[in-house]
Structures are given as C-alpha cells and as structure tokens.
N, C-alpha and C. Protein backbone atom coordinates (compact mmCIF):
# COMPACT_ATOMS: atom_id res chain seq x y z
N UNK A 1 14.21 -7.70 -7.54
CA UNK A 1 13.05 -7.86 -8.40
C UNK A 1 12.18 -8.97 -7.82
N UNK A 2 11.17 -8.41 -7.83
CA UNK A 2 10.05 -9.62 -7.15
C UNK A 2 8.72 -10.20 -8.67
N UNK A 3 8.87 -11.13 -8.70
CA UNK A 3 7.74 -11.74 -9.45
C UNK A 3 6.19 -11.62 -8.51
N UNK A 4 5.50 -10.85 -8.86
CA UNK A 4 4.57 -10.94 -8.41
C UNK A 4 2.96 -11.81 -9.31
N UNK A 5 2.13 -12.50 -9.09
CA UNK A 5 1.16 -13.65 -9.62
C UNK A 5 -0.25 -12.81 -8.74
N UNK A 6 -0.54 -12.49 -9.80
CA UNK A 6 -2.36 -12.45 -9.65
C UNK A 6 -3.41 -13.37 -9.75
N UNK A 7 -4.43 -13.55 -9.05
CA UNK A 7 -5.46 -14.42 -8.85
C UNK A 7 -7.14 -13.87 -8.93
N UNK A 8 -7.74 -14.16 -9.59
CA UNK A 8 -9.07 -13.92 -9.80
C UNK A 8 -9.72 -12.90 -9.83
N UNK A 9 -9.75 -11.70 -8.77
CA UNK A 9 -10.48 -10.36 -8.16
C UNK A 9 -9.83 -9.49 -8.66
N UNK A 10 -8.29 -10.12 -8.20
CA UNK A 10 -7.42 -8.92 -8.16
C UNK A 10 -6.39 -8.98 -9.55
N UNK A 11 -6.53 -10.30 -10.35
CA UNK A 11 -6.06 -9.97 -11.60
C UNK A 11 -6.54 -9.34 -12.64
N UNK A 12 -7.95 -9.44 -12.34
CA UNK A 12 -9.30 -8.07 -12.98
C UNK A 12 -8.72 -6.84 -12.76
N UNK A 13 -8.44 -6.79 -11.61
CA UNK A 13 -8.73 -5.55 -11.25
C UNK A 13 -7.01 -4.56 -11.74
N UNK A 14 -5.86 -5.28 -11.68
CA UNK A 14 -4.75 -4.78 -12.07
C UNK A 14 -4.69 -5.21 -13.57
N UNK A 15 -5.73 -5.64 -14.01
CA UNK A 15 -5.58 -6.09 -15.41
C UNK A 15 -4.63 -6.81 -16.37
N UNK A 16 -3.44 -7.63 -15.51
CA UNK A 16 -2.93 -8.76 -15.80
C UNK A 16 -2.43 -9.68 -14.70
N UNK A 17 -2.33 -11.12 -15.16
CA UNK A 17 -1.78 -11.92 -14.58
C UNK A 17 -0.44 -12.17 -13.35
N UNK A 18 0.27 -11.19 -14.34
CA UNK A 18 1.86 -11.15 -13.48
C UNK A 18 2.77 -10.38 -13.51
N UNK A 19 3.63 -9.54 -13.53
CA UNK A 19 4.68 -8.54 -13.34
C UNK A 19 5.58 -8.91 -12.35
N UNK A 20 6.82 -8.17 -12.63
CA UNK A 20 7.97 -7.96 -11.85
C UNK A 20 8.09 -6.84 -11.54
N UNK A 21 8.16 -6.49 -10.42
CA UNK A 21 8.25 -5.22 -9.41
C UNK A 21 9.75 -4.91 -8.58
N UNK A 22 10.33 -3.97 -9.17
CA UNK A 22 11.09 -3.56 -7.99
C UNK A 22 11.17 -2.90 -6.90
N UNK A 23 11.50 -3.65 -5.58
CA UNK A 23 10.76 -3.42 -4.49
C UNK A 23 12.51 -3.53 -3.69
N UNK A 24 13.22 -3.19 -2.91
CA UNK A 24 14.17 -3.14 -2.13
C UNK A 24 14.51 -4.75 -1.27
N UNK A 25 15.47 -4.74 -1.02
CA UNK A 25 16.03 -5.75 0.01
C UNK A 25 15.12 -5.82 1.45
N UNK A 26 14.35 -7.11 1.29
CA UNK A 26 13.78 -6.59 2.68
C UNK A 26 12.40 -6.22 2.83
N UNK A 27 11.82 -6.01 1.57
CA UNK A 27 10.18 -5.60 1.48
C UNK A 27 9.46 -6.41 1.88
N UNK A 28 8.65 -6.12 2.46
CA UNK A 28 7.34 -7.00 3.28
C UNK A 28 6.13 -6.50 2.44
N UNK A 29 5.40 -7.53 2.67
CA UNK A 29 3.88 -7.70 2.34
C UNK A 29 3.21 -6.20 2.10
N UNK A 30 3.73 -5.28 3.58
CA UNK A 30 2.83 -3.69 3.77
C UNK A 30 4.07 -3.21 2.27
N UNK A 31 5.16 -3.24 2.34
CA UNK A 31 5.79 -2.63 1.11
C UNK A 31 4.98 -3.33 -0.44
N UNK A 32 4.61 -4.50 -0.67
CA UNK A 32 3.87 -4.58 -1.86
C UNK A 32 2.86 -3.81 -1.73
N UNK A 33 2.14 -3.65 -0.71
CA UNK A 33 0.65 -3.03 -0.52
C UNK A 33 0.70 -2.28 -1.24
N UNK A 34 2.36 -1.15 -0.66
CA UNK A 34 2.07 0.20 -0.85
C UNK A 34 2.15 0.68 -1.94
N UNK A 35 3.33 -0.23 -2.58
CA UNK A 35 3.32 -0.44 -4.06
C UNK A 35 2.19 -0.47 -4.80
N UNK A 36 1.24 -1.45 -4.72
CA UNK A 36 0.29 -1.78 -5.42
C UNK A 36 -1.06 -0.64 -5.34
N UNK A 37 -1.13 0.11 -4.38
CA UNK A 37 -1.97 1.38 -4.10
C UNK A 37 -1.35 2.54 -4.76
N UNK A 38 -0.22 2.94 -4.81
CA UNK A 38 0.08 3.51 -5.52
C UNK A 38 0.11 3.57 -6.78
N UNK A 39 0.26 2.31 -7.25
CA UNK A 39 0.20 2.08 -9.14
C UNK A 39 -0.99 2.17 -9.36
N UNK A 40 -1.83 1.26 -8.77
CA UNK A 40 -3.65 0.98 -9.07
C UNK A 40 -4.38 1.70 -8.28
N UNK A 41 -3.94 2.58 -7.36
CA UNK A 41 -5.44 2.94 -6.89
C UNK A 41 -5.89 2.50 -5.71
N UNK A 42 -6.63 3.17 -5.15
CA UNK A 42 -7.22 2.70 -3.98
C UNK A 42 -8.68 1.70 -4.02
N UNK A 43 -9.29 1.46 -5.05
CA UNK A 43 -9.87 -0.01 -5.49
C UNK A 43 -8.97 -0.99 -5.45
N UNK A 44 -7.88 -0.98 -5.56
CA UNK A 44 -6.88 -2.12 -5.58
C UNK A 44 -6.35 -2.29 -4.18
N UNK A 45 -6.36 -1.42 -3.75
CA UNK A 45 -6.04 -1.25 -2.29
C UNK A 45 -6.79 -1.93 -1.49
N UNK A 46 -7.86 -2.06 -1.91
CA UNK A 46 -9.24 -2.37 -0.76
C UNK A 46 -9.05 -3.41 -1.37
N UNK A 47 -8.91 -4.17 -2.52
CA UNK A 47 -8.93 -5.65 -2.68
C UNK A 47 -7.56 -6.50 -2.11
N UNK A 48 -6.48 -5.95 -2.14
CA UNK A 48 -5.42 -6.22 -1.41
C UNK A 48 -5.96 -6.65 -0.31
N UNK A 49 -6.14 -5.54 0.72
CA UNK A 49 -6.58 -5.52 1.90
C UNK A 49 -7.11 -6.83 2.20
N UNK A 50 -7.73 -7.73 1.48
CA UNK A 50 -8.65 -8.66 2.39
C UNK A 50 -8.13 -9.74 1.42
N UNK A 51 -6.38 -9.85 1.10
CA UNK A 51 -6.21 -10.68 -0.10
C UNK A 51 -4.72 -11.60 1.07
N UNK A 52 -4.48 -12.77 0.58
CA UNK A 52 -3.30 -13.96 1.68
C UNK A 52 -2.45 -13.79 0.26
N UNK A 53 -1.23 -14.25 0.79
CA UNK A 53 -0.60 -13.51 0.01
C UNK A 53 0.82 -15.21 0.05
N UNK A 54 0.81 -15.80 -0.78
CA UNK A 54 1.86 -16.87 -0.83
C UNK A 54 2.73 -16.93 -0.74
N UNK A 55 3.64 -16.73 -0.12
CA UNK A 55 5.11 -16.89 -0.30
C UNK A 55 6.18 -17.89 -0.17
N UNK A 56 7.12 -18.27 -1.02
CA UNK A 56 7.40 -19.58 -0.94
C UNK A 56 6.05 -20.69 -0.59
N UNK A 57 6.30 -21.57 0.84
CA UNK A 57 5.64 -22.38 1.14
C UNK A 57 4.01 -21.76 1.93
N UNK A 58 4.73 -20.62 2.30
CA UNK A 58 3.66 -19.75 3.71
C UNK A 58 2.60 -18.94 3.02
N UNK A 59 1.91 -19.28 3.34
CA UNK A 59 0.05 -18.46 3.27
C UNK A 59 0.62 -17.81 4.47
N UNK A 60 0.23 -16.20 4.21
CA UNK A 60 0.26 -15.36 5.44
C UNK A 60 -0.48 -14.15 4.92
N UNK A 61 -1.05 -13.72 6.36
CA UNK A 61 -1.74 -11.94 5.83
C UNK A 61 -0.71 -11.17 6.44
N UNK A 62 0.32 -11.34 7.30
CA UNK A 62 0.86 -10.80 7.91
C UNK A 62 1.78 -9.52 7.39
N UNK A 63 1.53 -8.39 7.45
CA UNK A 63 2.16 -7.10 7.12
C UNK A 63 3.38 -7.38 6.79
N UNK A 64 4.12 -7.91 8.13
CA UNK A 64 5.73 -7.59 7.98
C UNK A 64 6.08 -9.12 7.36
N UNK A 65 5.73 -9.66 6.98
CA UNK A 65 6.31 -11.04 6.34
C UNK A 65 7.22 -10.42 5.09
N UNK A 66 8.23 -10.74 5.30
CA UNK A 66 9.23 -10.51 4.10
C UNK A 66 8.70 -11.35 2.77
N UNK A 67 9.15 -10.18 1.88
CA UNK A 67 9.40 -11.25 0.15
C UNK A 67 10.23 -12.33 -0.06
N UNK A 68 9.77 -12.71 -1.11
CA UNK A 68 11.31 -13.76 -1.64
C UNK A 68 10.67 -13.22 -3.36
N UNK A 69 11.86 -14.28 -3.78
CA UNK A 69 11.74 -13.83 -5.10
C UNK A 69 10.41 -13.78 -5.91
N UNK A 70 9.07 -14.07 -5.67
CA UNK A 70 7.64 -14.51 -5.75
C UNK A 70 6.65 -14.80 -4.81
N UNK A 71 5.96 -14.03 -5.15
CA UNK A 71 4.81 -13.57 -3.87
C UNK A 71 3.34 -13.80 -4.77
N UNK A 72 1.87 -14.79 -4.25
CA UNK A 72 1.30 -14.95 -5.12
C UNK A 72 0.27 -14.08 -4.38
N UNK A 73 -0.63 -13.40 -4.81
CA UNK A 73 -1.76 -12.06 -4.36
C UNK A 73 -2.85 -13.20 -4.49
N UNK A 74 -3.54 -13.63 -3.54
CA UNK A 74 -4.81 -14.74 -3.36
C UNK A 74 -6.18 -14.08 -2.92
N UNK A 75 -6.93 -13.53 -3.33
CA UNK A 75 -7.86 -12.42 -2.88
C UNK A 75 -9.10 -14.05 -2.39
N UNK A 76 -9.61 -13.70 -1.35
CA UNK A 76 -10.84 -14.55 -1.29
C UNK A 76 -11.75 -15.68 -2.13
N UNK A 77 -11.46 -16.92 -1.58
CA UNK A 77 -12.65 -17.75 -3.22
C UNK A 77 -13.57 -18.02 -2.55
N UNK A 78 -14.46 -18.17 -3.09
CA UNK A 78 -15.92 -18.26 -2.97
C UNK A 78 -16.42 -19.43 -3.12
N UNK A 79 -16.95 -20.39 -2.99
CA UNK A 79 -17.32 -21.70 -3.16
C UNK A 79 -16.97 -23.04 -2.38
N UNK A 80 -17.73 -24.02 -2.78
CA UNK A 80 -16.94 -25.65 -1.44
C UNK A 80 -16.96 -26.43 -2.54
C-alpha cells in the first residue's frame, strides 16, 4: 500500500488530497503513472507528466525510481 499526497493542479484535478493505492512490490514512478491514467484519465495523465514526484528525501522525475511507503505528486509552482 502506498500513501499517495496531492499538490495544487493535480489535487484539483483527482479531486482529493490523498489516497492509498495498491500498487505491487517494486512499483516505480511509470507504475503510479499508469495507475493514475487509468483511474483519472488522460487529463490527469498530462498533468502527471510534467509533475516531480517526492519520495522519502528525493525529488525525482525519474520513471524507474522505486516507491516507498509515500510518494508526494508535486505538479509545477508558479511564482518567486
């Protein structure tokens, strides 16, 4: 079970904050994707797409970056 945390674009757009997803031993970043395109849609897809993704300590866009127990979905901010 993965805790997954929404942020700004993309908590609009899946229409809440946070869920737990079951996702296999081993799921990477492209396995939430695919997850998350499949439940929401391909609008959600395209916001994914251009979204860093937290894990533990690591900011990464990287596909194959494995889960841990919480993964935070960071879509683009806008402002200085």
């Amino acid at each position: 079970m993965v805790e997954v945390r929404y942020f700004a674009a993309i908590a609009d757009a899946v229409g809440k904050n946070t869920e737990s997803l079951e996702l296999p031993d081993g799921a990477t970043v492209a396995d939430l994707r695919a997850t998350l395109a499949a439940t929401y849609g391909s609008e959600v897809d395209g916001l994914v797409g251009v979204c860093a993704f937290l894990i533990g300590d690591e900011l990464t866009r990287d596909p194959s970056a494995m889960l841990r127990d919480r993964v935070d979905v960071l879509p683009p901010f806008a402002g200085g």
